[in-house]
N, C-alpha and C. Protein backbone atom coordinates (compact mmCIF):
# COMPACT_ATOMS: atom_id res chain seq x y z
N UNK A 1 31.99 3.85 -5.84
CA UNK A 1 31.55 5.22 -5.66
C UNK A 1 30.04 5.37 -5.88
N UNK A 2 29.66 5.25 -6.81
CA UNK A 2 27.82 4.94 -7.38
C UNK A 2 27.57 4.30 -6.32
N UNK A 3 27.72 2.71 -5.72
CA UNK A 3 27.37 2.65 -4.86
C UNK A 3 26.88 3.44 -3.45
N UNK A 4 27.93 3.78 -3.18
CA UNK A 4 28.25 4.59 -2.12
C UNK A 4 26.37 5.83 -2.04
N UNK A 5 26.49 6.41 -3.35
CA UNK A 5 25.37 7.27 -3.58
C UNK A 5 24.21 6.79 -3.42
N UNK A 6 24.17 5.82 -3.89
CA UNK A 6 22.85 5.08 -3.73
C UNK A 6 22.40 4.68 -2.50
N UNK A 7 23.39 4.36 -2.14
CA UNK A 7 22.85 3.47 -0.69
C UNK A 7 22.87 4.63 0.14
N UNK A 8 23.32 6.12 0.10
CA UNK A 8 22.80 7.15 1.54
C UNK A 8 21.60 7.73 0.29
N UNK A 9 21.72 7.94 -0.62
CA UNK A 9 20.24 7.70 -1.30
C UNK A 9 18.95 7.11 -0.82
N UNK A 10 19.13 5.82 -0.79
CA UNK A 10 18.47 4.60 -0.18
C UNK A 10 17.87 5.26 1.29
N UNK A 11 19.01 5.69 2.01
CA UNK A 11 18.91 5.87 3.80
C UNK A 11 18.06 7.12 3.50
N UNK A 12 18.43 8.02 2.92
CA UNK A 12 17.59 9.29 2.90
C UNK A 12 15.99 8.93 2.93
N UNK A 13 15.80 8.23 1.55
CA UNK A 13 14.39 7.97 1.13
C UNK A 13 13.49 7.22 2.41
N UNK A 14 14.44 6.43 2.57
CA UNK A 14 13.41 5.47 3.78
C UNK A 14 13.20 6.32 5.21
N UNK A 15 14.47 7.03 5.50
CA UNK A 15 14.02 8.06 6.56
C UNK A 15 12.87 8.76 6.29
N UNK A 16 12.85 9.92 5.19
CA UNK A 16 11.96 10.58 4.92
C UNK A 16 10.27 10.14 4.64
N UNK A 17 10.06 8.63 4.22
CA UNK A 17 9.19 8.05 4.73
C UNK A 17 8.53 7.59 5.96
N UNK A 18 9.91 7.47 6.37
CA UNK A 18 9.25 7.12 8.11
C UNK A 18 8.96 8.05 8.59
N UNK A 19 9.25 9.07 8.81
CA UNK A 19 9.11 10.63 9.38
C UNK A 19 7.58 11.16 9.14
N UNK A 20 7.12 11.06 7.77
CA UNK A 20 5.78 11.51 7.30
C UNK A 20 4.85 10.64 7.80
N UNK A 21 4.81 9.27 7.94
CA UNK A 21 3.34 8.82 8.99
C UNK A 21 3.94 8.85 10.73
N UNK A 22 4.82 9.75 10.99
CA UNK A 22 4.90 9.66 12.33
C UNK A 22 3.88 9.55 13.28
N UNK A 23 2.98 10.70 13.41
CA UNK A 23 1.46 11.22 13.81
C UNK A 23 0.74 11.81 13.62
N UNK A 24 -0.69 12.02 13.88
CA UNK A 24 -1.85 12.52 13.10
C UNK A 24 -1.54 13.88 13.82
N UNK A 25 -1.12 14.63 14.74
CA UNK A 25 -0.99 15.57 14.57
C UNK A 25 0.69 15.87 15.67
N UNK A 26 1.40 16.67 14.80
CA UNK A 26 2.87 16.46 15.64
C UNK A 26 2.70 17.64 17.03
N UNK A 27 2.13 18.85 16.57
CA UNK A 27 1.74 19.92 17.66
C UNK A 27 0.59 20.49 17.59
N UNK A 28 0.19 20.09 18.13
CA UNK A 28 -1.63 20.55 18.33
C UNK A 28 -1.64 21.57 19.14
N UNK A 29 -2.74 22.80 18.53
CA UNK A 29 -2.84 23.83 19.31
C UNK A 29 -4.10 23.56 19.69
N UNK A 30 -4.11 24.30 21.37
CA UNK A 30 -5.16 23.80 21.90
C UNK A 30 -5.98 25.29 22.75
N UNK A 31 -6.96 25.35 22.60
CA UNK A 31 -7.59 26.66 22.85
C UNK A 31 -8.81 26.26 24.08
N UNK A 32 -8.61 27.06 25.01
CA UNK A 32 -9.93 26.68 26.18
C UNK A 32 -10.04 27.89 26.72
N UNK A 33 -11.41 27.85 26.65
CA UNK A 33 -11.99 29.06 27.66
C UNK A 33 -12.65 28.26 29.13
N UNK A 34 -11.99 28.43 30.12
CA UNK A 34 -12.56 28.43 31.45
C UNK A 34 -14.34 27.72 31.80
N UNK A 35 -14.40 26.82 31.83
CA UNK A 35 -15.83 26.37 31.84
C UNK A 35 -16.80 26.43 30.68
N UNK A 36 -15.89 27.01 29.49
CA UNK A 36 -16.68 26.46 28.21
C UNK A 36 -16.57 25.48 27.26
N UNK A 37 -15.64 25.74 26.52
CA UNK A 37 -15.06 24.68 26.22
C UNK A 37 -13.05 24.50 25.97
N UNK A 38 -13.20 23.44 25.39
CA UNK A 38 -11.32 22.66 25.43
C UNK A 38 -11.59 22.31 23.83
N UNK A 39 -10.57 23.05 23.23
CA UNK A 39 -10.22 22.51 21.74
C UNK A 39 -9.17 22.22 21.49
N UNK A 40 -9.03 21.06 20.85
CA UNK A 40 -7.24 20.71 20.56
C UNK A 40 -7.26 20.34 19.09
N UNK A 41 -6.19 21.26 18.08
CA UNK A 41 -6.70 21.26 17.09
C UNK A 41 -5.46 21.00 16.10
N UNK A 42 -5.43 20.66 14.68
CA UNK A 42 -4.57 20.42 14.20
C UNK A 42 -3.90 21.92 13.75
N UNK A 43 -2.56 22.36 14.08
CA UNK A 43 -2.14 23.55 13.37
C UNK A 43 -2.79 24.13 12.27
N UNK A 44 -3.62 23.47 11.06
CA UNK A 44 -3.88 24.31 9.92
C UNK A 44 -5.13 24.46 10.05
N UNK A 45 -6.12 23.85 11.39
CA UNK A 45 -7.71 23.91 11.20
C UNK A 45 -7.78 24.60 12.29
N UNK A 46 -7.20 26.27 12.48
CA UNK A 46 -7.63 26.78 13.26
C UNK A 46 -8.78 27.40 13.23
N UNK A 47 -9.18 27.24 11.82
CA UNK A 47 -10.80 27.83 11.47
C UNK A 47 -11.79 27.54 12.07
N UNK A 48 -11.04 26.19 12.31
CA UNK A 48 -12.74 25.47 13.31
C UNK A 48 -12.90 25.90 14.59
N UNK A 49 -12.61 26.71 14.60
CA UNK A 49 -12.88 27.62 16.73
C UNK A 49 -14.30 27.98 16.35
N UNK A 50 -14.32 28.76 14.99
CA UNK A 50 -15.58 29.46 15.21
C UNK A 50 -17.17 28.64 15.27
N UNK A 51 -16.82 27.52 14.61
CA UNK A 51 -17.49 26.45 14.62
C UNK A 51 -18.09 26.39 16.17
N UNK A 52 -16.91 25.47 17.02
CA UNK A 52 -16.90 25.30 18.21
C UNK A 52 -17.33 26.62 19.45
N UNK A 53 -17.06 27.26 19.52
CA UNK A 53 -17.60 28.67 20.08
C UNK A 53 -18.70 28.81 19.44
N UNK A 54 -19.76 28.70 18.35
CA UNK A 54 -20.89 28.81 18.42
C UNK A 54 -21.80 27.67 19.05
N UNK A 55 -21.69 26.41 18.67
CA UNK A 55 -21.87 25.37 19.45
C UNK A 55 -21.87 25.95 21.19
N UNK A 56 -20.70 26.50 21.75
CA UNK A 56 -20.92 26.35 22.92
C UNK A 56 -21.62 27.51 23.47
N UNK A 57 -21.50 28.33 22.30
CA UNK A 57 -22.51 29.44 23.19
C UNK A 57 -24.05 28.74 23.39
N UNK A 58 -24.56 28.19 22.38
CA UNK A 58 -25.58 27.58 22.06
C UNK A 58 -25.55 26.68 23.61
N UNK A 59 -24.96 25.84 23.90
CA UNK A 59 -25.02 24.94 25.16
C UNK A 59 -24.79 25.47 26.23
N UNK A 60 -24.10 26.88 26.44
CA UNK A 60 -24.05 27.81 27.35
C UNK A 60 -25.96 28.18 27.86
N UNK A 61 -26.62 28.51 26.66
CA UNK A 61 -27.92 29.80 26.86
C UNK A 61 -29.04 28.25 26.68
N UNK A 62 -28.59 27.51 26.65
CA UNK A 62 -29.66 25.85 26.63
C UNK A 62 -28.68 24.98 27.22
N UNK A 63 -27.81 24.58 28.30
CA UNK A 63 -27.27 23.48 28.32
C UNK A 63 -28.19 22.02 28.87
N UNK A 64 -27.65 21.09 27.79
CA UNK A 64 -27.71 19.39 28.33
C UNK A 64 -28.12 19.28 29.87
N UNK A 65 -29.37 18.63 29.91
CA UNK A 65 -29.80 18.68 31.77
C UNK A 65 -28.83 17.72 32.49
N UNK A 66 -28.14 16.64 31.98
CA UNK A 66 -26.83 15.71 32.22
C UNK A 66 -25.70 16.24 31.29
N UNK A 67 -24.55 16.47 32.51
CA UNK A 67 -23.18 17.28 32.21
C UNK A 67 -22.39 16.16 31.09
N UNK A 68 -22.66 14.78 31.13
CA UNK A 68 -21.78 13.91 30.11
C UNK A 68 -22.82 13.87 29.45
N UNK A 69 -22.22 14.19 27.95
CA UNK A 69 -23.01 13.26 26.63
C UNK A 69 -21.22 12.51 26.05
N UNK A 70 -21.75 11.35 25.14
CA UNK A 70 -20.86 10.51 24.45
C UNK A 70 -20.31 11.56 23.53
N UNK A 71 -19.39 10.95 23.24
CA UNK A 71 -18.47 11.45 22.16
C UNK A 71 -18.92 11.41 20.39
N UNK A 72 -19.25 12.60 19.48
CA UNK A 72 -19.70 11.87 18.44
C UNK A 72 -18.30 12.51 17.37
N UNK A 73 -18.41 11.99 15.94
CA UNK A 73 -17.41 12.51 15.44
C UNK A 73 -17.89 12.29 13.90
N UNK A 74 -17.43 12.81 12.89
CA UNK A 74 -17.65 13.36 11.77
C UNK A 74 -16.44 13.43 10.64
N UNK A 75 -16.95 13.78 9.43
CA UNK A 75 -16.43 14.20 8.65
C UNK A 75 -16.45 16.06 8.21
N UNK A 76 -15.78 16.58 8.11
CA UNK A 76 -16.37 18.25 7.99
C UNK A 76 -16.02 18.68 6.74
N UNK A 77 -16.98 19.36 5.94
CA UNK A 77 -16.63 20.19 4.69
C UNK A 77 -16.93 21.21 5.18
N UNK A 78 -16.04 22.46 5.26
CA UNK A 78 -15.87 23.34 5.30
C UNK A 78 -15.14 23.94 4.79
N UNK A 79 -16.23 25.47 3.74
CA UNK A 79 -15.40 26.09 2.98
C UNK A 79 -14.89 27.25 3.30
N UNK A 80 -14.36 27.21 4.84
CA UNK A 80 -13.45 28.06 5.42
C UNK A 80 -12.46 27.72 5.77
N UNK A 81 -12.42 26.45 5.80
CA UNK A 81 -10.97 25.77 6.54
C UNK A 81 -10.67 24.44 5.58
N UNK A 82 -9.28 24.70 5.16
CA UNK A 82 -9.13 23.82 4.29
C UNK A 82 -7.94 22.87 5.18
N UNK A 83 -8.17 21.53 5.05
CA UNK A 83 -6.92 20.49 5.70
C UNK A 83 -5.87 20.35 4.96
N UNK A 84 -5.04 20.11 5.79
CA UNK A 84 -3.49 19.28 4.81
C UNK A 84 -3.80 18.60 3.86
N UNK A 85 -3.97 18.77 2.63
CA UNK A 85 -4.15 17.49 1.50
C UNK A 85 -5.51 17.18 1.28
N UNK A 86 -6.21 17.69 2.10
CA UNK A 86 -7.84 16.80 1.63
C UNK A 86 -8.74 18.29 1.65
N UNK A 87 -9.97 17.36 1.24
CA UNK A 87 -11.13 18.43 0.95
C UNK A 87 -12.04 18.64 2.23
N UNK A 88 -11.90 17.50 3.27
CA UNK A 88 -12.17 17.11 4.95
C UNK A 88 -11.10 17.22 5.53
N UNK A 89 -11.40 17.58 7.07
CA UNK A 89 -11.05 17.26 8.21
C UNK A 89 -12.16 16.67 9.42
N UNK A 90 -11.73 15.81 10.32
CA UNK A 90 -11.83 15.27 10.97
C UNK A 90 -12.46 15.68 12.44
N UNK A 91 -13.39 15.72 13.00
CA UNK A 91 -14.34 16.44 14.13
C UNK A 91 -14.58 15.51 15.20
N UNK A 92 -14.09 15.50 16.40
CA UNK A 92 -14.67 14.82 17.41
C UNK A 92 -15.35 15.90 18.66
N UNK A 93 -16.71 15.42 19.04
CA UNK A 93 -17.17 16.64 20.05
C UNK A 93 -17.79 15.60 21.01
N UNK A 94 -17.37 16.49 22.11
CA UNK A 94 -18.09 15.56 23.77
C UNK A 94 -18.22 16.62 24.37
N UNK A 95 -19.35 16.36 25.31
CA UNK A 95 -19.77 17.10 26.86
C UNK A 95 -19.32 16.55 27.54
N UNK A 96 -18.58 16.68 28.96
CA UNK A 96 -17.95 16.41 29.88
C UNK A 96 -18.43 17.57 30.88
N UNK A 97 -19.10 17.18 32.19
CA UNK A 97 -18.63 18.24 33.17
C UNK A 97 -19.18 19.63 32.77
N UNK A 98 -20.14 19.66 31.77
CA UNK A 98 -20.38 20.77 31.53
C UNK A 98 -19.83 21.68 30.50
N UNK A 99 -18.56 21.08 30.09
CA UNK A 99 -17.63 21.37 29.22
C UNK A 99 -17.66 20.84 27.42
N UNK A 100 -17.36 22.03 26.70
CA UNK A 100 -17.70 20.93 25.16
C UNK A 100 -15.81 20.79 24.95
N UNK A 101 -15.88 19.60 24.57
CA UNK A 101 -14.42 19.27 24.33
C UNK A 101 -14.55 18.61 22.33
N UNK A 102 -13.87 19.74 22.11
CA UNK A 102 -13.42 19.63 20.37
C UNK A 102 -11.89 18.78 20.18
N UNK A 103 -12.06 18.02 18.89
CA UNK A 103 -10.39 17.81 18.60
C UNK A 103 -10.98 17.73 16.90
N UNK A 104 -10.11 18.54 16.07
CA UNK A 104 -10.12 18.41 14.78
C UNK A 104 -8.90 18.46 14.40
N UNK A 105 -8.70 17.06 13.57
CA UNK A 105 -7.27 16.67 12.87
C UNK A 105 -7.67 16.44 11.31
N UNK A 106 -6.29 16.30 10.53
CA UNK A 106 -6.37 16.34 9.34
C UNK A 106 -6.82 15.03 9.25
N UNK A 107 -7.08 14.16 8.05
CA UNK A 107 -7.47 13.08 7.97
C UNK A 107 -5.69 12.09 6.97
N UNK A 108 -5.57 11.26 7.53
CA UNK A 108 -4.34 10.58 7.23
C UNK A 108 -5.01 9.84 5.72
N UNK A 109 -3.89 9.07 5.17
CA UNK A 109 -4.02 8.41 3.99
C UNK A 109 -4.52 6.65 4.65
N UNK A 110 -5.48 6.35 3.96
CA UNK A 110 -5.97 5.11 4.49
C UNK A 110 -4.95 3.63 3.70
N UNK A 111 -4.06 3.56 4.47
CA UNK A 111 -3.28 2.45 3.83
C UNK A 111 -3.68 0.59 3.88
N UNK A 112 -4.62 0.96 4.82
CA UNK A 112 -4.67 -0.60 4.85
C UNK A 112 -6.70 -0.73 4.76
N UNK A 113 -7.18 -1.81 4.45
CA UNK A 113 -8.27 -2.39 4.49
C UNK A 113 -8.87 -1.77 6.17
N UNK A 114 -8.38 -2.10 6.61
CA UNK A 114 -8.73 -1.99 8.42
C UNK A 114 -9.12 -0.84 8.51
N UNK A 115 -8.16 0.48 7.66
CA UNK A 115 -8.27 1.61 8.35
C UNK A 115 -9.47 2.22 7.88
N UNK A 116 -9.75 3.36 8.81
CA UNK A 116 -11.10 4.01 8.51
C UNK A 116 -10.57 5.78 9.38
N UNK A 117 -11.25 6.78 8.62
CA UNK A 117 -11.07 8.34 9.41
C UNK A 117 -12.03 8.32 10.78
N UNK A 118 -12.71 7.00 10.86
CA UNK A 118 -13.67 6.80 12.47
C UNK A 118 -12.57 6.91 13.08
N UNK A 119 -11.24 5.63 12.99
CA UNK A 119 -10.54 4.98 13.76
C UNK A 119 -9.19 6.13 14.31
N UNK A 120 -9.05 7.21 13.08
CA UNK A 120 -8.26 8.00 13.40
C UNK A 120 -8.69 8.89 14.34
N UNK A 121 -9.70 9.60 13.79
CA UNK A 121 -10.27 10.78 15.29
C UNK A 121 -10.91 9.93 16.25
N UNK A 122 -11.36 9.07 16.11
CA UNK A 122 -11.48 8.39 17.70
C UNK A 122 -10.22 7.98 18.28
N UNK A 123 -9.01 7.20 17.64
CA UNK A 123 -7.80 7.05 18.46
C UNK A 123 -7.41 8.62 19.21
N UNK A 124 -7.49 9.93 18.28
CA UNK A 124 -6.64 10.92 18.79
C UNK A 124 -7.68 11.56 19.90
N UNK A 125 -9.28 11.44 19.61
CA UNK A 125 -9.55 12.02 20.49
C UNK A 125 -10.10 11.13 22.07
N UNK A 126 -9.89 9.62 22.06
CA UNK A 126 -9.74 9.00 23.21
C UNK A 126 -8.29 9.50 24.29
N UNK A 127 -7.73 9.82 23.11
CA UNK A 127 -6.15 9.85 23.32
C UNK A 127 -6.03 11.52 24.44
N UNK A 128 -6.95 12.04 24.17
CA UNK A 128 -7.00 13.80 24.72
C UNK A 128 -8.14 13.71 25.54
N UNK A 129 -9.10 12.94 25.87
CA UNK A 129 -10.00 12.98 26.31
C UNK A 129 -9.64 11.57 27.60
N UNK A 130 -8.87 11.26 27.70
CA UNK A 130 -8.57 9.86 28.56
C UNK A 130 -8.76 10.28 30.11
N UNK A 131 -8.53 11.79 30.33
CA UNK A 131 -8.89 12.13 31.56
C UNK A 131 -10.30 12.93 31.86
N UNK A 132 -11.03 12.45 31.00
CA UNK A 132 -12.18 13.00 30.75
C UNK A 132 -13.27 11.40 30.56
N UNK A 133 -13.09 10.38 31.13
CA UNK A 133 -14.31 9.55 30.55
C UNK A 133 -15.53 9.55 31.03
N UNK A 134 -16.52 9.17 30.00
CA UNK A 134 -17.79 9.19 30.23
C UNK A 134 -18.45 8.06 31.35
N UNK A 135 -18.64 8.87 32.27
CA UNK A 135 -19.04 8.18 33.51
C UNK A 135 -20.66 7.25 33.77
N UNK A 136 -21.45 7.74 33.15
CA UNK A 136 -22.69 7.35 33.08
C UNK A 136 -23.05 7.25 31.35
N UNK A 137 -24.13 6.43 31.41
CA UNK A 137 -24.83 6.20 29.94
C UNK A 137 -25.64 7.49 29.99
N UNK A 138 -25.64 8.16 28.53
CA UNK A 138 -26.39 8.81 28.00
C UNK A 138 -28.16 8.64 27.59
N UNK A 139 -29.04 9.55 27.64
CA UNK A 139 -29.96 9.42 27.43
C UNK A 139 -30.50 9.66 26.00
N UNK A 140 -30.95 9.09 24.96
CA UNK A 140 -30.91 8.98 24.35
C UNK A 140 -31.43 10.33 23.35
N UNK A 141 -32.61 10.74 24.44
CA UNK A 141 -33.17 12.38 24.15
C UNK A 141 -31.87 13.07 23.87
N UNK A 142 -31.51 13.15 25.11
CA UNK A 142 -30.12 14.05 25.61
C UNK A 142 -29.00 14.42 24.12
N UNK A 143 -28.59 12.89 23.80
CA UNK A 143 -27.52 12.42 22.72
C UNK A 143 -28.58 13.31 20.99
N UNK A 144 -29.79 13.06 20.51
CA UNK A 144 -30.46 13.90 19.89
C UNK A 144 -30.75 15.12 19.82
N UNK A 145 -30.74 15.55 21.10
CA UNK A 145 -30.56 17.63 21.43
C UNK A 145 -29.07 18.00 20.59
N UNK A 146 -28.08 17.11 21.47
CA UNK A 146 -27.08 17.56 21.25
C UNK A 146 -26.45 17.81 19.18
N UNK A 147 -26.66 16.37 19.03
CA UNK A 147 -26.71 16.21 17.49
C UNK A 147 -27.48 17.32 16.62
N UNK A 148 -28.78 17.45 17.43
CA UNK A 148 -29.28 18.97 16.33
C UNK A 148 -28.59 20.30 16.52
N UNK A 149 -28.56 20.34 17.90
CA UNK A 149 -27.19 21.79 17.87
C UNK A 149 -26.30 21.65 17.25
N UNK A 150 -25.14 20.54 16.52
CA UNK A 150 -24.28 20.75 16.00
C UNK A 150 -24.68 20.79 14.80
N UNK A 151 -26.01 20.24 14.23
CA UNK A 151 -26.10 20.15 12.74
C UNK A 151 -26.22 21.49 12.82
N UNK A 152 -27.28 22.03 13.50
CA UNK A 152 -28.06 23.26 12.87
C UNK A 152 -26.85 24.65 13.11
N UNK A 153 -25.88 24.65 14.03
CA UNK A 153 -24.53 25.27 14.41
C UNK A 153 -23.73 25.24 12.94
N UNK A 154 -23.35 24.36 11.88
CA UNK A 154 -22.90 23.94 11.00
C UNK A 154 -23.65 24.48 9.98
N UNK A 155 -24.83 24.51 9.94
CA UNK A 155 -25.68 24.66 8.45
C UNK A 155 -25.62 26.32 8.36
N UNK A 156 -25.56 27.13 9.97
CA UNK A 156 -25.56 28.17 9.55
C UNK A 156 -24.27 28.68 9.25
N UNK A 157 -23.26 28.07 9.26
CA UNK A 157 -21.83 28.50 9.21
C UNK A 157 -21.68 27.67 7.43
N UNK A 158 -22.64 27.18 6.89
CA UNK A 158 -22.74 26.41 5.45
C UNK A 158 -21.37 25.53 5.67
N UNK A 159 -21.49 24.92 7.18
CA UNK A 159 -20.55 23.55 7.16
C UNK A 159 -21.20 21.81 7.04
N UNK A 160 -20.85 21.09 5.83
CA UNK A 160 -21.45 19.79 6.35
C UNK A 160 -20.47 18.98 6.97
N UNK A 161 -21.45 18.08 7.96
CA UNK A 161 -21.48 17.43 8.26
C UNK A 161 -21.49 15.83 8.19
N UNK A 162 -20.64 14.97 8.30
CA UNK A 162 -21.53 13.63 7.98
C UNK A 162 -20.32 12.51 9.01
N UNK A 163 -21.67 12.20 9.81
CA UNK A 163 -21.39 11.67 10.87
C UNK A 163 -20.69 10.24 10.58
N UNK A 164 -19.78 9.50 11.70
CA UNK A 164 -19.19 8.48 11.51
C UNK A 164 -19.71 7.39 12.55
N UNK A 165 -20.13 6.35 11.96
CA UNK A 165 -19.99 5.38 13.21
C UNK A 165 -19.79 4.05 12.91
N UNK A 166 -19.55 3.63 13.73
CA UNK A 166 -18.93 2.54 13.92
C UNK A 166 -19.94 1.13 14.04
């Protein structure tokens, strides 16, 4: 009988483990305005629109003289939007086409040596952006415009920033 308990005990526990690293985000809400921008976001960081909508107004009333810039991505403190479990969430931003394309996910638990929060928002946002690749190399001016609009977009919203790379 004890047996018996233990072992759907046992089945419970290991299910309920497997279930929790399923994916970095299970339903992503995703917000786009028509030729401005595409955000796909984790359910609890819906805070970060306002972020993103200032950014694009900003690239709206100055846009990039080349429609692709690279993809950059970050760490975000922001004390408006708090993530699942952490004191960060996770920021990836690209120009495409004229378009600013956002993805902010929570940041997962780093279980192994290998892993890194680069490797996570770049997997999810290659992963949303796959019909979107960057067709030409960036100019290096270009990639620096862009980087000060988001810092200076951030500082007035008292969000930091701190960039990831690889």
């Amino acid at each position: 009988m004890y047996e018996l308990f233990f072992l759907v005990l046992l089945i419970t526990i290991v299910v309920l483990s497997l279930r929790r690293g399923k994916s970095v985000v299970d339903r992503p809400l995703i917000i786009e305005r028509a030729g401005k921008y595409h955000i796909t976001l984790a359910p609890q960081l819906v805070g970060v629109q306002s972020l993103i909508e200032k950014i694009a107004e900003q690239l709206t009333l100055s846009p990039p003289t080349r429609e692709e810039l690279p993809s950059f991505y970050f760490e975000v403190r922001d004390p408006n939007v708090h993530a699942k479990n952490a004191e960060i969430y996770l920021l990836a931003i690209a120009y495409r086409g004229g378009i600013l394309y956002a993805q902010a996910i929570n940041p997962q638990p780093l279980l192994r040596d290998a892993d890194s929060h680069l490797k996570q928002v770049q997997a999810f946002s290659e992963a949303v952006m796959e019909l979107h690749p960057l067709k030409h190399p960036s100019d290096d001016n270009e990639v620096k415009m862009m980087y000060n609009v988001l810092e200076i977009n951030a500082h007035q919203l008292n969000i930091v920033l701190t960039r990831l790379v690889g």
